[in-house]
C-alpha atoms as a PDB file:
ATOM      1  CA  UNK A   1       0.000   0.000   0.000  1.00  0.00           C
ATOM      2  CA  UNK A   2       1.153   3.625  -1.138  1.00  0.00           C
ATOM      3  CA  UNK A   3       2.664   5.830   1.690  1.00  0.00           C
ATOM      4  CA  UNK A   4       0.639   9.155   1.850  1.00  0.00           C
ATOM      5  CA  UNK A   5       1.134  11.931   4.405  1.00  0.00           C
ATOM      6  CA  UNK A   6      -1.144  14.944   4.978  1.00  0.00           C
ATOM      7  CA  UNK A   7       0.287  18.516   2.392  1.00  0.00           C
ATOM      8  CA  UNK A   8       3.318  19.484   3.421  1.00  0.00           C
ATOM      9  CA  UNK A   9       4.663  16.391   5.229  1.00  0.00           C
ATOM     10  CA  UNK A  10       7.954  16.119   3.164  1.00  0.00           C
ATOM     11  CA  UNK A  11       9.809  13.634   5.623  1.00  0.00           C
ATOM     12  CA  UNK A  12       7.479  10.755   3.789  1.00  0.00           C
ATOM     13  CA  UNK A  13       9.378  11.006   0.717  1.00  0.00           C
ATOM     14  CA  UNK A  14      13.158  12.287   2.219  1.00  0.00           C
ATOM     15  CA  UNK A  15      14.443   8.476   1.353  1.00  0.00           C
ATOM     16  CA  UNK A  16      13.597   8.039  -1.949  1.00  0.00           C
ATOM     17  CA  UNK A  17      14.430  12.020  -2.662  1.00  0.00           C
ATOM     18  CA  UNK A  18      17.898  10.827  -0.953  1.00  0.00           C
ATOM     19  CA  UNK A  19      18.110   7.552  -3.285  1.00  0.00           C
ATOM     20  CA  UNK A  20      17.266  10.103  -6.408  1.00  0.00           C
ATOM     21  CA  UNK A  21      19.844  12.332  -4.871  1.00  0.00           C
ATOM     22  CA  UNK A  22      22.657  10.084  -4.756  1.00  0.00           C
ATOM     23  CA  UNK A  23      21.597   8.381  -8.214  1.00  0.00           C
ATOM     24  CA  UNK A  24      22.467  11.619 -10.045  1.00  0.00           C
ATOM     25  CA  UNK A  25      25.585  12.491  -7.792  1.00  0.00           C
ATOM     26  CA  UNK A  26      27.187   9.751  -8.195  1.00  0.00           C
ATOM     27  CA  UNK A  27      26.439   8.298 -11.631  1.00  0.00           C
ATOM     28  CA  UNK A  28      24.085  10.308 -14.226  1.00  0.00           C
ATOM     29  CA  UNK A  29      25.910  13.468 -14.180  1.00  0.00           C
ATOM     30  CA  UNK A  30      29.131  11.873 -15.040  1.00  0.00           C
ATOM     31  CA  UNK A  31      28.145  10.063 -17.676  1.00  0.00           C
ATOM     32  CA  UNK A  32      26.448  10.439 -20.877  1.00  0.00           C
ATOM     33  CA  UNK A  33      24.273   8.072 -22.454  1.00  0.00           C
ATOM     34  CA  UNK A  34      23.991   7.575 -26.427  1.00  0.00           C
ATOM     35  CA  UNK A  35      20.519   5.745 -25.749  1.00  0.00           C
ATOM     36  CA  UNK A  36      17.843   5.128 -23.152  1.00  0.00           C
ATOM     37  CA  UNK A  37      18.723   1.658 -23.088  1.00  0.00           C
ATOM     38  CA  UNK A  38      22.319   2.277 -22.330  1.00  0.00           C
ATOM     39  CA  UNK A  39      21.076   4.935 -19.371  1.00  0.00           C
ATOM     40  CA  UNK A  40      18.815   1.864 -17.929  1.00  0.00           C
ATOM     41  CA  UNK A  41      21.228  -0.623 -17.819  1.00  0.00           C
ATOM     42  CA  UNK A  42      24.126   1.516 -16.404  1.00  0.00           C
ATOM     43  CA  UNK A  43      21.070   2.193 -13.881  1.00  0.00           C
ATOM     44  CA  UNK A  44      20.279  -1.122 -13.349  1.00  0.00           C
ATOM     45  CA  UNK A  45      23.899  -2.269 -12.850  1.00  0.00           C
ATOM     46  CA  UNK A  46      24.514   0.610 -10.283  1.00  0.00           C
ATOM     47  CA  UNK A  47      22.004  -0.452  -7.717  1.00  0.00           C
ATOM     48  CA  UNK A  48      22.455  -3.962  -7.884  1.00  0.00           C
ATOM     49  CA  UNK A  49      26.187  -3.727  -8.130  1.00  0.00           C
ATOM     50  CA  UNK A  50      27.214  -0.571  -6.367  1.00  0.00           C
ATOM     51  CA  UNK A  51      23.976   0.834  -4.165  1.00  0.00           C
ATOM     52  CA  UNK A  52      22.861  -2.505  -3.075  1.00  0.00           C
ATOM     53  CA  UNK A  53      26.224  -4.450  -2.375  1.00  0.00           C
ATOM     54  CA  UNK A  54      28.939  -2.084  -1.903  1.00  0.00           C
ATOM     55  CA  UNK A  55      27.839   1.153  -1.060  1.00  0.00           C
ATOM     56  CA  UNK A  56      27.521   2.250   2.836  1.00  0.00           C
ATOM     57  CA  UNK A  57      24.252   3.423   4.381  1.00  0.00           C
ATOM     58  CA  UNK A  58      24.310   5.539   7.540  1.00  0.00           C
ATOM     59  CA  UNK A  59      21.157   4.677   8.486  1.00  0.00           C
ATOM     60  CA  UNK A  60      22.072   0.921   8.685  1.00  0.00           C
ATOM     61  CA  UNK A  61      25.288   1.603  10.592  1.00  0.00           C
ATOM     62  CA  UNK A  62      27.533   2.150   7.853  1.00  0.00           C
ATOM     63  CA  UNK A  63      27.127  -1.141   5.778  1.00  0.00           C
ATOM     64  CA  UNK A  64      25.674  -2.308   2.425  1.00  0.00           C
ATOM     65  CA  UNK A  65      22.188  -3.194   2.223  1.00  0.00           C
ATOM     66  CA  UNK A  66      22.696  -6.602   1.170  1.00  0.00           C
ATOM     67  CA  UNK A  67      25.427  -6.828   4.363  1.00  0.00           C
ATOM     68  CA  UNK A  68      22.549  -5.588   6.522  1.00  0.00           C
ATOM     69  CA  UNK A  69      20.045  -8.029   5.071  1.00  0.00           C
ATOM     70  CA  UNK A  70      22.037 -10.786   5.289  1.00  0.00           C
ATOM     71  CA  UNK A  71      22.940 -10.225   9.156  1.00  0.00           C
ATOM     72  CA  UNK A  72      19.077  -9.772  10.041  1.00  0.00           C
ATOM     73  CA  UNK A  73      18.182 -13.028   8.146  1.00  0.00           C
ATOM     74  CA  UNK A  74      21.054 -15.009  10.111  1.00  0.00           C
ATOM     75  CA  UNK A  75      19.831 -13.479  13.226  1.00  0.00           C
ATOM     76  CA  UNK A  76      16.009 -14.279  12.360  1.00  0.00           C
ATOM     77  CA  UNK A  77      16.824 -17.742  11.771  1.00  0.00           C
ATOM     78  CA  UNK A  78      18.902 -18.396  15.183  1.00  0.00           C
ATOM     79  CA  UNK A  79      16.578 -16.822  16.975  1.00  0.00           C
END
C-alpha cells in the first residue's frame, strides 16, 4: 500500500528524494548516455552492483544493504 502523508509532510518522501539524490551524484551526471537503453542498464547495474552491495548506508550503521540483510536473516533464523 502507497505511503501518503497529509500537504506538506515532506519527511514521507526524504528516502527516496535521498536515493534520487545520490543516483544523479554519483552516476548520471558523469556520464552520458547515447541511448535510453544504455542509461537503464548503467542504472540497473549501479544499484544492484554498487547501491545494493557495496555502497555504505548511515542509516544501517555504515554497511551495504545486502550486508545488513544478510545479518538480520542469520539473526532471524537463530533466533
Amino acid at each position: 500500500q502507497a505511503s501518503m502523508s497529509r500537504k506538506g509532510n515532506c519527511y514521507d518522501n526524504a528516502p527516496m528524494e535521498s536515493f534520487w539524490g545520490s543516483l544523479k551524484n554519483e552516476l548520471i551526471h558523469h556520464q552520458h548516455y547515447p541511448t535510453r537503453a544504455d542509461a537503464q542498464a548503467a542504472i540497473q547495474e549501479y544499484i544492484e552492483s554498487f547501491y545494493n552491495r557495496q555502497r555504505r548506508h548511515s542509516r544501517l550503521g555504515y554497511i551495504p544493504p545486502a550486508l545488513f540483510a544478510d545479518n538480520f536473516y542469520q539473526q532471524s533464523q537463530a533466533a
